[in-house]
N, C-alpha and C. Protein backbone atom coordinates (compact mmCIF):
# COMPACT_ATOMS: atom_id res chain seq x y z
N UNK A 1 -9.93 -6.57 19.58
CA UNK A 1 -8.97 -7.26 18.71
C UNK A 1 -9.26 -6.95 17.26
N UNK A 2 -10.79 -7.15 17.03
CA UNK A 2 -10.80 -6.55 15.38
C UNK A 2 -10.71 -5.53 15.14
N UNK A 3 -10.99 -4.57 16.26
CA UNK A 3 -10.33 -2.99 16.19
C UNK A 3 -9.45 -2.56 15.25
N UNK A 4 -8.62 -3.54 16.76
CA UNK A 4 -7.55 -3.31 16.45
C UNK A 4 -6.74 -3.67 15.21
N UNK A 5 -7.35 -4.93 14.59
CA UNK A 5 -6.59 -5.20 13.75
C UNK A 5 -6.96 -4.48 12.54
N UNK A 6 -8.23 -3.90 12.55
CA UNK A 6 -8.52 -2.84 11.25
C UNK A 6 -7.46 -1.68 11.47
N UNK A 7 -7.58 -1.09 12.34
CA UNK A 7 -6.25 0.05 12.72
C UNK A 7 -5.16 -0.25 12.00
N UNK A 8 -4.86 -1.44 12.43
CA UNK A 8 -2.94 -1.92 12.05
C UNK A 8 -3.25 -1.98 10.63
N UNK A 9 -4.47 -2.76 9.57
CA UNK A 9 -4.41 -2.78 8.21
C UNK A 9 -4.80 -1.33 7.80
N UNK A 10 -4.96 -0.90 8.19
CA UNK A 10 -5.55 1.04 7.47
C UNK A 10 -4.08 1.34 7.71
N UNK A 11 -3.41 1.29 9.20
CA UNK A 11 -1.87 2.05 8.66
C UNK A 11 -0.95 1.41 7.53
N UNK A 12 -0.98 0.49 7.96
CA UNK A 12 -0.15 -0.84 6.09
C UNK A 12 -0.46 -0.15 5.12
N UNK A 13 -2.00 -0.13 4.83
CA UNK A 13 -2.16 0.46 3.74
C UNK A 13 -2.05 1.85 3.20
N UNK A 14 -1.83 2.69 4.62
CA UNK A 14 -0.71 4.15 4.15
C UNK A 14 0.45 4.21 4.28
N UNK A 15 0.97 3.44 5.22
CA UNK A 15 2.63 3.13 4.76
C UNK A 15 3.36 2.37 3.96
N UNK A 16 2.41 1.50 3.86
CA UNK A 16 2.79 0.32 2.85
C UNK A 16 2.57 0.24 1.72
N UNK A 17 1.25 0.27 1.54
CA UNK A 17 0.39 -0.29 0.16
C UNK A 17 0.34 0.92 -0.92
N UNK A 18 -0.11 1.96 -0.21
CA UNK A 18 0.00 2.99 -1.22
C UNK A 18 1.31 3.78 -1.64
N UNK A 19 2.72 3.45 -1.25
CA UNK A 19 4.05 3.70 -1.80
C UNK A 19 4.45 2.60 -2.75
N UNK A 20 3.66 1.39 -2.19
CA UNK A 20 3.31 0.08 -3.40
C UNK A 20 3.37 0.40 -4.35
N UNK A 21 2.23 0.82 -4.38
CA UNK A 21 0.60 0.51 -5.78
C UNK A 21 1.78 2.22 -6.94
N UNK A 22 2.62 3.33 -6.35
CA UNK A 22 3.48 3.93 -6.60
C UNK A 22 4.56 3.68 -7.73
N UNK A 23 5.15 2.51 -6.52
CA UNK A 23 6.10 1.83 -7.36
C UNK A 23 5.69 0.69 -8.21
N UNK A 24 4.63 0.23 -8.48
CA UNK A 24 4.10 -0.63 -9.40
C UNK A 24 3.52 0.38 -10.61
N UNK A 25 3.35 1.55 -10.17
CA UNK A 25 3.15 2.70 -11.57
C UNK A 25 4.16 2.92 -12.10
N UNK A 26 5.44 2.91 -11.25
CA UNK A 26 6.17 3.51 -11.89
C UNK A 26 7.09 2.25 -13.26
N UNK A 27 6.95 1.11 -12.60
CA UNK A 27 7.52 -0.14 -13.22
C UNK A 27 6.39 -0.42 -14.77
N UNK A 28 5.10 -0.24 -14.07
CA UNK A 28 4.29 -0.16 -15.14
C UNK A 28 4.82 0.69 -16.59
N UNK A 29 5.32 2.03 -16.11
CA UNK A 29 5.10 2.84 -17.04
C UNK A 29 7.07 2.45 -17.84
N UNK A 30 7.72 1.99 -16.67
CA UNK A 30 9.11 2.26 -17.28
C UNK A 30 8.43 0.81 -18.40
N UNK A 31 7.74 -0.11 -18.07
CA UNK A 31 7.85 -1.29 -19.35
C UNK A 31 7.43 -0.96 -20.38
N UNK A 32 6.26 0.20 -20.38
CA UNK A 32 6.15 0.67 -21.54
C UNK A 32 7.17 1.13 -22.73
C-alpha cells in the first residue's frame, strides 16, 4: 500500500506538479 502510494505520488508529480510549478513560472514572470 505505501508502495504503492509512493508510485501514484511520483506519477502526480510528473504529470501534475511539474506542468504546475511551469505554469506558476509562467504567471510569475507575466506579473512582472
Amino acid at each position: 500500500m505505501v508502495e504503492y502510494q509512493t508510485a501514484k505520488d511520483n506519477v502526480d508529480r510528473i504529470l501534475g506538479v511539474a506542468p504546475l510549478e511551469k505554469e506558476l513560472e509562467k504567471k510569475k514572470e507575466f506579473h512582472r
